[in-house]
C-alpha atoms as a PDB file:
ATOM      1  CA  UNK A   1     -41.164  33.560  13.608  1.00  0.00           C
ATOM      2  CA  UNK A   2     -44.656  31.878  14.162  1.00  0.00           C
ATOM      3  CA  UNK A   3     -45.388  31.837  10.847  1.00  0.00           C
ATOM      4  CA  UNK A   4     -42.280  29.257   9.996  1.00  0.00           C
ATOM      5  CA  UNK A   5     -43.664  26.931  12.689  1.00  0.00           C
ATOM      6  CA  UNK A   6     -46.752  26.698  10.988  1.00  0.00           C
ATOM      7  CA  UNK A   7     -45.067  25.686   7.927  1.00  0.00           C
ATOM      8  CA  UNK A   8     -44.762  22.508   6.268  1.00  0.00           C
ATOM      9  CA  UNK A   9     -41.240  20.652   5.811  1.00  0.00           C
ATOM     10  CA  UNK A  10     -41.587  21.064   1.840  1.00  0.00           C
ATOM     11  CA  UNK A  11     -42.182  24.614   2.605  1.00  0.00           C
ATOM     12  CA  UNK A  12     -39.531  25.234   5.052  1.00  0.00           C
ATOM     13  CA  UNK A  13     -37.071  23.150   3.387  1.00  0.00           C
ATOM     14  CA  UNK A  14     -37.975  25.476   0.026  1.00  0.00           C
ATOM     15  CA  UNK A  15     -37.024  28.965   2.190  1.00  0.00           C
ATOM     16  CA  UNK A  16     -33.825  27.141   3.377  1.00  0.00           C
ATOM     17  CA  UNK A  17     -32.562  26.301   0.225  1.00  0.00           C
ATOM     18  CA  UNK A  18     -33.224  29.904  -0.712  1.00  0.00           C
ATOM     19  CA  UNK A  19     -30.968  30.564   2.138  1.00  0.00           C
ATOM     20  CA  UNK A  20     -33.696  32.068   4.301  1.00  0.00           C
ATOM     21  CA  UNK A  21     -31.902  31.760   7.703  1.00  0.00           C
ATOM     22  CA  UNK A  22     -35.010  31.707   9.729  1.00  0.00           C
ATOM     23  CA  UNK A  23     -36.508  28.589   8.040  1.00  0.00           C
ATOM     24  CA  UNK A  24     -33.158  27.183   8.870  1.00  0.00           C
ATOM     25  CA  UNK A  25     -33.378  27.773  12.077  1.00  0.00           C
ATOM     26  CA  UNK A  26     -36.906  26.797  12.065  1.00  0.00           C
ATOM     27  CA  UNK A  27     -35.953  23.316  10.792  1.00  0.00           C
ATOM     28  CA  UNK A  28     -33.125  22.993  13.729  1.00  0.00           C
ATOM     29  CA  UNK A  29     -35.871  23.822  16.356  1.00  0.00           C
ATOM     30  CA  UNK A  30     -38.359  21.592  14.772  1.00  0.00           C
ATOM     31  CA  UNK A  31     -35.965  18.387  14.721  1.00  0.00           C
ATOM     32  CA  UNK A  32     -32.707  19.043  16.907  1.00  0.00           C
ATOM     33  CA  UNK A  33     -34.407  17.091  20.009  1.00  0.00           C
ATOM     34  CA  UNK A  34     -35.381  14.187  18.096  1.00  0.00           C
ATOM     35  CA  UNK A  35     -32.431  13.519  15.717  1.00  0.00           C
ATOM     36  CA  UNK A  36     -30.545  13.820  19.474  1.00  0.00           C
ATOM     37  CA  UNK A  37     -32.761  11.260  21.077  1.00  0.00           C
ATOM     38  CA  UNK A  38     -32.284   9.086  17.945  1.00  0.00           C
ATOM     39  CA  UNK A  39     -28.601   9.324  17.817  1.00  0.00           C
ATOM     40  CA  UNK A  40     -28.242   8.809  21.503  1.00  0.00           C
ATOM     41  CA  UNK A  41     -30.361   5.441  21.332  1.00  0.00           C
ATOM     42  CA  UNK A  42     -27.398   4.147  19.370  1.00  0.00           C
ATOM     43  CA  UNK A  43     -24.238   5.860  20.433  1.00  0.00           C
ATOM     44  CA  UNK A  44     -25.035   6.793  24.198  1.00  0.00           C
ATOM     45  CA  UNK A  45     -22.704   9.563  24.456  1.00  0.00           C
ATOM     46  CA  UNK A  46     -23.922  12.523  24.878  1.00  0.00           C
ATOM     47  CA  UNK A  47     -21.115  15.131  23.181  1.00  0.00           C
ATOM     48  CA  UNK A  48     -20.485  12.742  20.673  1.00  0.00           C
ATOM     49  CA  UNK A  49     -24.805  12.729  19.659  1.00  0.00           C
ATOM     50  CA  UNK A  50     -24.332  16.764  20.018  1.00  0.00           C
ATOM     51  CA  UNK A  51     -21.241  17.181  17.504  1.00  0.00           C
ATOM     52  CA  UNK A  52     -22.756  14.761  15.228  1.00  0.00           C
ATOM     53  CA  UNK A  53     -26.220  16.743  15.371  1.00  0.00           C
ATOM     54  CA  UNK A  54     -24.101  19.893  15.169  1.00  0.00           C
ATOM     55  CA  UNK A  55     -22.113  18.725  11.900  1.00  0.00           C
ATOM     56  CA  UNK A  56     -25.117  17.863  10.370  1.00  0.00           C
ATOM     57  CA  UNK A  57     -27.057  21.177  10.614  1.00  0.00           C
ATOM     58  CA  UNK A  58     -23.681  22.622   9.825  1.00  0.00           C
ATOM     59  CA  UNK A  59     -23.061  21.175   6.442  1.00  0.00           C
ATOM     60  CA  UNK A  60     -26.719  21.304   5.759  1.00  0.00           C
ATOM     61  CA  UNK A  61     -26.553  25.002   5.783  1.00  0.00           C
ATOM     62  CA  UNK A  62     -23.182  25.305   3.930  1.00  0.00           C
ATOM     63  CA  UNK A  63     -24.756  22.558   1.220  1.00  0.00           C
ATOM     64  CA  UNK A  64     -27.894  24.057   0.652  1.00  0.00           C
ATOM     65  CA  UNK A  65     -27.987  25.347  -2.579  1.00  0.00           C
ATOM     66  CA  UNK A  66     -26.861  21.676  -4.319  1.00  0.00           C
ATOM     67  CA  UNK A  67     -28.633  19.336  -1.567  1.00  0.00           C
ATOM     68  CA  UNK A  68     -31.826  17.612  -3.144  1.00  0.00           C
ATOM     69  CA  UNK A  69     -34.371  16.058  -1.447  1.00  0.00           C
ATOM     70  CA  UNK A  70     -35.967  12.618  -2.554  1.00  0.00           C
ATOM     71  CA  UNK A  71     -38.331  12.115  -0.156  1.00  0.00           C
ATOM     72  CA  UNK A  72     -39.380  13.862   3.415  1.00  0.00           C
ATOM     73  CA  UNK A  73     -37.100  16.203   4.971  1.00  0.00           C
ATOM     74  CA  UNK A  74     -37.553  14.315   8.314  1.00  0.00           C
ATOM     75  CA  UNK A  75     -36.438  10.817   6.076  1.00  0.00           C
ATOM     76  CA  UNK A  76     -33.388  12.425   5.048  1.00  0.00           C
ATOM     77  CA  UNK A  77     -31.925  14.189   8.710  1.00  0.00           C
ATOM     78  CA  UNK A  78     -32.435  10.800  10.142  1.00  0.00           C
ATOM     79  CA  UNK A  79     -30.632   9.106   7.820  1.00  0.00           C
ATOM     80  CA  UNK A  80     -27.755  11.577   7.671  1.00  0.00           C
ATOM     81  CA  UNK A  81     -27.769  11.273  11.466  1.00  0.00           C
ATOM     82  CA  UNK A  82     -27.727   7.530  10.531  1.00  0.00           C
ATOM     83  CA  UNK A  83     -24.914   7.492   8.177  1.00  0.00           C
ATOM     84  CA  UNK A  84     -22.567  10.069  10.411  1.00  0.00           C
ATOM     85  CA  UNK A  85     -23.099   7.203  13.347  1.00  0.00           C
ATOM     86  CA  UNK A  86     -22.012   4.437  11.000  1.00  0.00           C
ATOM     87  CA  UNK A  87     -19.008   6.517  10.066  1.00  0.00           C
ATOM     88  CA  UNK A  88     -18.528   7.191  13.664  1.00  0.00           C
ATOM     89  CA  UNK A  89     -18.644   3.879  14.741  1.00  0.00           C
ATOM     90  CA  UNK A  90     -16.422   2.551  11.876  1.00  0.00           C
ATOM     91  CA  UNK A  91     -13.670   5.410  12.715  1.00  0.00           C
ATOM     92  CA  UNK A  92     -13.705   4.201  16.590  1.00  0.00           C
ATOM     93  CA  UNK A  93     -13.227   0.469  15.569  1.00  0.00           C
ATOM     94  CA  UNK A  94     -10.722   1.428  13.061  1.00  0.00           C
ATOM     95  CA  UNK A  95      -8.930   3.732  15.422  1.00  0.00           C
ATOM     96  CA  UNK A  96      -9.049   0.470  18.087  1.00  0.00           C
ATOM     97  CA  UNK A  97      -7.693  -2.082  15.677  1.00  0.00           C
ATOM     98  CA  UNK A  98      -5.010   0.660  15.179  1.00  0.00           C
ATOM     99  CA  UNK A  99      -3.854   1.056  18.501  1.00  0.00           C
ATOM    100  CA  UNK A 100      -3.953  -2.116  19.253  1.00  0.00           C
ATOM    101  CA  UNK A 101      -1.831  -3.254  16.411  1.00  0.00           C
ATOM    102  CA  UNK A 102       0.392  -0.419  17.356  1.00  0.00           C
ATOM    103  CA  UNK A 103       0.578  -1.862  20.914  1.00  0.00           C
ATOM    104  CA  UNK A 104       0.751  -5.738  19.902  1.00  0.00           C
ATOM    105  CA  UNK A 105       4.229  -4.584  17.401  1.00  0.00           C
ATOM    106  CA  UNK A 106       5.665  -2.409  19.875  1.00  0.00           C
ATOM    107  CA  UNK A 107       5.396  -5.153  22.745  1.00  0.00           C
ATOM    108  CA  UNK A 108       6.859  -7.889  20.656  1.00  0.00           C
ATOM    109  CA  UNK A 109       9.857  -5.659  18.972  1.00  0.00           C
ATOM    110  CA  UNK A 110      10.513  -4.394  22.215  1.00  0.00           C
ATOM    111  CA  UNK A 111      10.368  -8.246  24.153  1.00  0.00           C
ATOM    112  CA  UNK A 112      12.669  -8.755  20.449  1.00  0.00           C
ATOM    113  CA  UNK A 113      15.405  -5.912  20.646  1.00  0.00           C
ATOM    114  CA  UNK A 114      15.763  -6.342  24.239  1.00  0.00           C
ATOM    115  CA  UNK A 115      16.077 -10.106  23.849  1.00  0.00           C
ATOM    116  CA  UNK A 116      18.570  -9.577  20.933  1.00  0.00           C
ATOM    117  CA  UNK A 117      20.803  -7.062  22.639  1.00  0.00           C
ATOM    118  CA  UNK A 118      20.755  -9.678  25.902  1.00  0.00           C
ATOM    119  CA  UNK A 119      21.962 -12.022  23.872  1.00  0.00           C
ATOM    120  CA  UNK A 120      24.465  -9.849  21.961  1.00  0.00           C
ATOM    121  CA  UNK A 121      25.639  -9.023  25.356  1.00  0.00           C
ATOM    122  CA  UNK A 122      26.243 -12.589  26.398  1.00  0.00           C
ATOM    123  CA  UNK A 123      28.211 -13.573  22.955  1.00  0.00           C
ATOM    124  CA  UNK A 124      30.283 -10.982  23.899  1.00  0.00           C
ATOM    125  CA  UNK A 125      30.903 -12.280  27.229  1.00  0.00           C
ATOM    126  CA  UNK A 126      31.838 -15.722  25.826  1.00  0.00           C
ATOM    127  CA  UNK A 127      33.773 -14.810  23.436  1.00  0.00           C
ATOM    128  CA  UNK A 128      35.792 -12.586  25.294  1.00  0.00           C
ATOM    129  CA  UNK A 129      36.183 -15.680  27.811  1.00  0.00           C
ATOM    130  CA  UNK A 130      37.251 -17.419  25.086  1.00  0.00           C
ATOM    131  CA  UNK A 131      39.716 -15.495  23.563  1.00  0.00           C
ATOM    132  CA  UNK A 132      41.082 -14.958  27.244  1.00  0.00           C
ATOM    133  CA  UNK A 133      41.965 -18.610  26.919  1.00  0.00           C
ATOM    134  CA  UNK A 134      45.677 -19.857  26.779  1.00  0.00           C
ATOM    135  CA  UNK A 135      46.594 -19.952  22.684  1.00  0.00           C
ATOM    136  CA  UNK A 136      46.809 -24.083  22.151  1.00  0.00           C
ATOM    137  CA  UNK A 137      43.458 -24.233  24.899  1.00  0.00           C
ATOM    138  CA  UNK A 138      41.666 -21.869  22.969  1.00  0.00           C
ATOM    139  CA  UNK A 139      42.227 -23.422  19.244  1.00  0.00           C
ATOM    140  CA  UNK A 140      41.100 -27.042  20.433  1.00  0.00           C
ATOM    141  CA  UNK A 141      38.303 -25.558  22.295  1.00  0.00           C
ATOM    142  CA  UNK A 142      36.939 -23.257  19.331  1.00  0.00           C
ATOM    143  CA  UNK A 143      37.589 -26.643  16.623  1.00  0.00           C
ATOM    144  CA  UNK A 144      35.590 -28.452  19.116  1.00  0.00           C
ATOM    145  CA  UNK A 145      32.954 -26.303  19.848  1.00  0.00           C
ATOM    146  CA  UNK A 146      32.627 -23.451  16.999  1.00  0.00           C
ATOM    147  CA  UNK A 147      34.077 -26.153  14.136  1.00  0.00           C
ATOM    148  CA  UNK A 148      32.299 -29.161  15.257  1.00  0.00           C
ATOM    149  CA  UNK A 149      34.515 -31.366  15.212  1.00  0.00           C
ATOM    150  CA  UNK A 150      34.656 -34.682  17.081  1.00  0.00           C
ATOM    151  CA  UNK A 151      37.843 -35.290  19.252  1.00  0.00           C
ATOM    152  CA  UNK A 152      39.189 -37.669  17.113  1.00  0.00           C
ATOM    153  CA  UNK A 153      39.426 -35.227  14.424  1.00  0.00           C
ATOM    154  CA  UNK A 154      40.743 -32.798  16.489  1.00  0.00           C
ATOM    155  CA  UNK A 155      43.454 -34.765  17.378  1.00  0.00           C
ATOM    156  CA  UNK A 156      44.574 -36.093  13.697  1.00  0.00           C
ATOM    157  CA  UNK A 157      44.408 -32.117  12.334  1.00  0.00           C
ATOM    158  CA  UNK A 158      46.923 -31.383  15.754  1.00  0.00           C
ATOM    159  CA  UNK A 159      48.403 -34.280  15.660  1.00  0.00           C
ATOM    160  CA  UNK A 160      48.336 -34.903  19.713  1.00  0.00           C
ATOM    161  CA  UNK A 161      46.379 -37.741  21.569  1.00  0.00           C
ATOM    162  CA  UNK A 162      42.903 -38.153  21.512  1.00  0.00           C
ATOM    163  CA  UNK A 163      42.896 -37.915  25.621  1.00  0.00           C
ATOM    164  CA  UNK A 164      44.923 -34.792  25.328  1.00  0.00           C
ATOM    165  CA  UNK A 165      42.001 -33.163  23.428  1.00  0.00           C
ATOM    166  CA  UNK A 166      39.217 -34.840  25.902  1.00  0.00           C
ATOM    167  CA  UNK A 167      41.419 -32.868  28.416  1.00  0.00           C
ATOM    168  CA  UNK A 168      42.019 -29.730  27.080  1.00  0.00           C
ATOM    169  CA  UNK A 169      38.386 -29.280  25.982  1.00  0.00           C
ATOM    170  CA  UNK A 170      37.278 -29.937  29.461  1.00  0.00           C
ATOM    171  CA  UNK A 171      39.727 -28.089  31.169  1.00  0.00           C
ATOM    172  CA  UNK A 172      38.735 -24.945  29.171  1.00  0.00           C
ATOM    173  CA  UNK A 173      34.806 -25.594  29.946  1.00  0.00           C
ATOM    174  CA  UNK A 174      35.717 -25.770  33.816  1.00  0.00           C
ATOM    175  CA  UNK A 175      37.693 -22.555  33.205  1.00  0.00           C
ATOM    176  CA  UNK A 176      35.046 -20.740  31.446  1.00  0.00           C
ATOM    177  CA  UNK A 177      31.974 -22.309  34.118  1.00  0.00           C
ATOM    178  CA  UNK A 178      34.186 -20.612  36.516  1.00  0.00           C
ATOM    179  CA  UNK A 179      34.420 -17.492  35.316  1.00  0.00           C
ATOM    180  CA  UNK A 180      30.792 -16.934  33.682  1.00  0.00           C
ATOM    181  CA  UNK A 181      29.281 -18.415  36.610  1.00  0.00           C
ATOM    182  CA  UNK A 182      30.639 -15.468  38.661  1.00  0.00           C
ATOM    183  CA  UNK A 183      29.759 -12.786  35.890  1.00  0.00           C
ATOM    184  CA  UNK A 184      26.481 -14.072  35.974  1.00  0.00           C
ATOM    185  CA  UNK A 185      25.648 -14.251  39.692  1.00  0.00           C
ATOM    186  CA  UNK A 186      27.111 -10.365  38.907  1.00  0.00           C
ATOM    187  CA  UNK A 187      24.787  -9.810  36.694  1.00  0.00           C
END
């Protein structure tokens, strides 16, 4: 084994490719430390700097026989190291802007449906109200208030007085402030 250490990186990285295990290992002993130190400069957490230094030694040995070198061997581990932190990084702020998307959607839909169903809820109420109305009550009070129609109108179509619909229509509001007004302190 002191015979690889005395080795050059050409040399070593030569043996590796060859698949010679102990110039592999060689190479991991000679640069493991530093690639750390360099990775934890950037990312400062310690398992993640290990797993990254780990994956890279790990495909480096399963990619041996088709990796090429350009350059120095050191040139090329740091800027795998390099790379794997950029894709690091990149997954963690992707990851982020996911959640956080995922959070923003399910607070508003949430704030929505529940605001939706309330309000469901409360038409129901009304209506029900409404309906609970006497018969000739009920008709002027839904022309008036679900047709739209002025008073005056109201009374040509029904042919009574135009005070008779004034009436009516506020009779059935007291009726209905009455009875919502209790359901609601209920509620």
């Amino acid at each position: 084994m002191a015979a690889y250490s005395t080795f050059s990186d050409t040399e070593l990285f030569d043996l590796f490719k060859s698949g010679d295990h102990a110039a592999y290992k060689e190479i991991y002993n000679r640069y493991y430390a530093a690639l750390y130190i360099h990775a934890f400069k950037r990312l400062q957490e310690r398992e993640e700097c290990r797993d990254i230094i780990q994956e890279l030694f790990t495909n480096l040995w399963l990619k041996r026989a088709e990796t090429e070198l350009s350059g120095q061997l050191s040139g090329y581990l740091y800027t795998s190291v390099r790379n794997r932190i950029f894709d690091l990084l990149a997954r963690k702020k992707l990851k982020s802007s996911y959640l956080n998307s995922i959070q923003e959607f399910a607070a508003t839909n949430h704030i929505t449906a529940d605001h939706r169903i309330r309000q469901n809820q409360l038409t129901a109420i009304i209506e029900q109200e409404i309906q609970a109305l006497p018969t000739r009550t009920r008709e002027i009070f839904e022309l008036s208030r679900k047709g739209h129609f002025t008073h005056r109108e109201i009374a040509e179509q029904l042919d009574i007085s135009e005070q008779t619909v004034k009436t009516t229509v506020n009779n059935a509001l007291k009726v209905l402030r009455v009875k919502l007004g209790t359901m609601f302190f209920l509620l």
